[in-house]
Protein backbone atom coordinates (compact mmCIF):
# COMPACT_ATOMS: atom_id res chain seq x y z
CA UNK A 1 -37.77 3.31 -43.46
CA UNK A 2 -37.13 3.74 -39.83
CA UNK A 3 -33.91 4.94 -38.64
CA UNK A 4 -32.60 2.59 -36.21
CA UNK A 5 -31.77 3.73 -32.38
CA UNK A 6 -27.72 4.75 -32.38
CA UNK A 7 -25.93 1.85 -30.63
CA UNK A 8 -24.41 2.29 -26.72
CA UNK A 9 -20.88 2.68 -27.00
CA UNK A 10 -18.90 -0.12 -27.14
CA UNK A 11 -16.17 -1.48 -25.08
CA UNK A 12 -12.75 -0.63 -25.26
CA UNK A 13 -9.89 -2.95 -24.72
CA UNK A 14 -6.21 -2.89 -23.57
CA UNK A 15 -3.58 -4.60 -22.81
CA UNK A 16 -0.41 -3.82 -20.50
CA UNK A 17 2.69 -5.67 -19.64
CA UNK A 18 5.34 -4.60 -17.07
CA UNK A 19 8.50 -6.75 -16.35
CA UNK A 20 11.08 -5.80 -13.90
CA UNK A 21 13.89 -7.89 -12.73
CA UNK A 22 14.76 -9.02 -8.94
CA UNK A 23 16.81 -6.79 -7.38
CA UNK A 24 18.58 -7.39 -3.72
CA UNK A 25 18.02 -5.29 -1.15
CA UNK A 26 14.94 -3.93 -2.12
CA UNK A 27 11.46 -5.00 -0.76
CA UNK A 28 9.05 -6.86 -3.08
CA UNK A 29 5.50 -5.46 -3.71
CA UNK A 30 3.40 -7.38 -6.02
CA UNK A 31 -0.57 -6.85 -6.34
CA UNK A 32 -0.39 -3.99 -4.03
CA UNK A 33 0.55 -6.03 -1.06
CA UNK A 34 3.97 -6.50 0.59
CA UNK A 35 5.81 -9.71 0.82
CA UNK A 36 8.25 -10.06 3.51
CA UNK A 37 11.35 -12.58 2.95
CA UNK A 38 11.40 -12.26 -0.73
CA UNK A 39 13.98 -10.17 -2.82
CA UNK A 40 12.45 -7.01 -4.37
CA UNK A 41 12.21 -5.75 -7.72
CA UNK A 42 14.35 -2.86 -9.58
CA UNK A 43 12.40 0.14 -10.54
CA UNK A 44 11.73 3.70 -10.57
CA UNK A 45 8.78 3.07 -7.84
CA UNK A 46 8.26 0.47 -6.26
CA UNK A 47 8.28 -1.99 -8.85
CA UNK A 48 5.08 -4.13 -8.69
CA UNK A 49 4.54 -5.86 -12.14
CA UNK A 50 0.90 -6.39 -11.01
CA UNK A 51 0.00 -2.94 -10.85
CA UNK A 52 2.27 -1.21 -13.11
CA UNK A 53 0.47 -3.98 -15.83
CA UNK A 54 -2.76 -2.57 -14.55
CA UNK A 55 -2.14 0.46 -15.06
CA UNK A 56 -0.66 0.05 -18.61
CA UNK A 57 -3.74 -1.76 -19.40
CA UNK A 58 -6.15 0.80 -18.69
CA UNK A 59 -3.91 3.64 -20.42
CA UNK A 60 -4.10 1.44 -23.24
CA UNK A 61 -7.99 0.69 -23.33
CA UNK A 62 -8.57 4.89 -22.90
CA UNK A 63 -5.71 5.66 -25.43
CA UNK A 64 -3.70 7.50 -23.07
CA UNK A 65 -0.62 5.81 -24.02
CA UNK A 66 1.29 4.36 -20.96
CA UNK A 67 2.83 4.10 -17.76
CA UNK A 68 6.05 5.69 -19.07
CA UNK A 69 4.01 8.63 -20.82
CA UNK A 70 2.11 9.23 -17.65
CA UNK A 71 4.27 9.37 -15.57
CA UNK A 72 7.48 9.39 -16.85
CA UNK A 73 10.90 8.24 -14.44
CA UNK A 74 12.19 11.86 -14.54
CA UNK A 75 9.29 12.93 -12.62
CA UNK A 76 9.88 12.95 -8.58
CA UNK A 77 6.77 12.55 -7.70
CA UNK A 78 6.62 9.30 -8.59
CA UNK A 79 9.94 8.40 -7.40
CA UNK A 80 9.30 5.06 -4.93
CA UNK A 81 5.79 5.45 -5.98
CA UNK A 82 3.11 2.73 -4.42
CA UNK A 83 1.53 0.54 -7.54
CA UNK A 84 -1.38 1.27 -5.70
CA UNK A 85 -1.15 4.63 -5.42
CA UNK A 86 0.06 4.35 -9.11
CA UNK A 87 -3.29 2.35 -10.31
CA UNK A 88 -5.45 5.01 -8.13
CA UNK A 89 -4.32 7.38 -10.45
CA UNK A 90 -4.57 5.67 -13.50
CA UNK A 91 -7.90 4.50 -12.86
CA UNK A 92 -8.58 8.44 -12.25
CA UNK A 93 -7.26 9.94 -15.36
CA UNK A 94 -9.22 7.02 -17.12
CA UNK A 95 -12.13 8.55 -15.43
CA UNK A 96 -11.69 11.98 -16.16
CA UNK A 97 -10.97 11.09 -20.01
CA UNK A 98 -14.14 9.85 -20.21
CA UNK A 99 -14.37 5.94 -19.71
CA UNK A 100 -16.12 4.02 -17.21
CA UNK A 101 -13.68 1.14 -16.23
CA UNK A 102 -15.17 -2.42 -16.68
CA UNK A 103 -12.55 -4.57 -15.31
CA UNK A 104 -9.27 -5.23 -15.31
CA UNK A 105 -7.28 -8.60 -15.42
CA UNK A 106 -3.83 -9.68 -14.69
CA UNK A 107 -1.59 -12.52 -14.79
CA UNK A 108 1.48 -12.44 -12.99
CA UNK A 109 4.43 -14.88 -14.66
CA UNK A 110 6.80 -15.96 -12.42
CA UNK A 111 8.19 -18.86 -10.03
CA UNK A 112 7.96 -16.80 -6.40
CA UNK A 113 5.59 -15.49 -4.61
CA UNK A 114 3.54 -17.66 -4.94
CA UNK A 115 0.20 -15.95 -4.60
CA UNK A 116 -2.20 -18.22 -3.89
CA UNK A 117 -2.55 -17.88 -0.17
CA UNK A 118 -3.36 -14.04 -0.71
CA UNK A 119 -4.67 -13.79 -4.10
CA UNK A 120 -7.80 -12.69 -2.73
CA UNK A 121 -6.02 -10.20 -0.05
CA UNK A 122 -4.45 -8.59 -3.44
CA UNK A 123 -7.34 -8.55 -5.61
CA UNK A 124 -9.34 -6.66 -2.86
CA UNK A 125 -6.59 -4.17 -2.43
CA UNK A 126 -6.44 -3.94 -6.21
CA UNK A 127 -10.14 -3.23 -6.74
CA UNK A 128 -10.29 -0.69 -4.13
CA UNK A 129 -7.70 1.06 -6.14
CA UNK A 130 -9.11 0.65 -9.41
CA UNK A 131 -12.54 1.49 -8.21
CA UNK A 132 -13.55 -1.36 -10.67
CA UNK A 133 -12.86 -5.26 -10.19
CA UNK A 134 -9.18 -6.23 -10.63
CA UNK A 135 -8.44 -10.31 -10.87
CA UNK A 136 -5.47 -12.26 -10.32
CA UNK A 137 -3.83 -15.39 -11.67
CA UNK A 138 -0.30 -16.18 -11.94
CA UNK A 139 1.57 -18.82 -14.23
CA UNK A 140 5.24 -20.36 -14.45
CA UNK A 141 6.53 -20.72 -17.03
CA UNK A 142 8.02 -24.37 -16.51
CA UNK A 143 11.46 -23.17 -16.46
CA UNK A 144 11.77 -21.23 -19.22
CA UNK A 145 13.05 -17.24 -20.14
CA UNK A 146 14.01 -14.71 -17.59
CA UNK A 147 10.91 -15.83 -14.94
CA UNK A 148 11.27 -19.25 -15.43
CA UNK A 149 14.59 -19.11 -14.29
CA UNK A 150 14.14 -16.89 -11.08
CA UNK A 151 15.29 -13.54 -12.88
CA UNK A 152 12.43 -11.51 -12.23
CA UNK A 153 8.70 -11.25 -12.86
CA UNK A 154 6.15 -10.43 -15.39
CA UNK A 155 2.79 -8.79 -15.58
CA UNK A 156 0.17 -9.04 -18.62
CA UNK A 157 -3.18 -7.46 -18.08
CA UNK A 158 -6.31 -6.75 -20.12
CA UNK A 159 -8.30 -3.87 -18.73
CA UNK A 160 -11.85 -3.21 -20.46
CA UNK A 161 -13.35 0.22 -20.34
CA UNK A 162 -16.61 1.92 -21.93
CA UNK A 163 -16.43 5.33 -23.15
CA UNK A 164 -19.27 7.66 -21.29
CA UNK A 165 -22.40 8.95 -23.39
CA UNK A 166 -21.75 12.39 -24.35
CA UNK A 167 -22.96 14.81 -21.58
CA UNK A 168 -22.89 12.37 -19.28
């Protein structure tokens, strides 16, 4: 009998969620990009749910645990940390752990911004920091929990990632 070529490795997924709640005073940052008028969100960086979900996503896909683990709120460095700057970085340890990133997708829950009118602005922004394709949607949730009533926002992402052939 003849032994049967070894299968390419398979996909890896993960998902990530990041909530943070609105906070005035501060500026709001949501898929990378800044939104002027709107209240901000509290956080150790710069609070962008979009990113920060991201992020969590790929960490989970690569088993690198997560945002926290990564790069931990004790740590200065990342003290008013970009999500950008943030997702560069994850997207980079990904990398160097061995994965090849796919994609990654979020949804953004929450009433404002609404995100329409730059989704593509923040999806560009987004890929360019992943060095893979990031999409964006965004959903209310008619009113209901914490985002439904104006509280503060939500991210959920998926990220997909493939490990590398060995010696590759």
């Amino acid at each position: 009998m003849t032994a049967l070529p070894p299968l390419p490795p398979l996909p890896l997924v993960g998902i990530g969620v990041d909530v943070h709640a609105f906070e005035a005073g501060r500026e709001l940052w949501i898929g990378g990009l800044h939104w002027p008028g709107e209240v901000g969100l509290a956080g150790h960086s710069d609070a962008d749910v979009v990113a920060h979900a991201a992020c969590n996503a790929l960490f989970s896909a690569a088993g690198l645990g997560d945002l926290g683990a990564q790069f931990g709120t004790s740590d200065p460095e990342w003290a008013g940390a970009a999500g950008l700057k943030l997702l560069a970085e994850a997207a980079r340890r990904v990398r160097e752990a061995g994965y090849e990133i796919g994609n990654v997708s979020v949804q953004l829950v929450g009433v404002r911004p609404r995100i329409g009118a730059r989704r593509a602005e923040a999806e560009r922004v987004l890929t360019e920091a992943a060095g893979a394709p990031v999409r964006l949607a965004a959903a209310t949730t008619d009113g209901l929990g914490f985002t439904g009533r104006g509280e503060g926002l939500a991210g959920i992402a998926t990220a997909l990632v493939v490990p590398r052939p060995a010696g590759s």
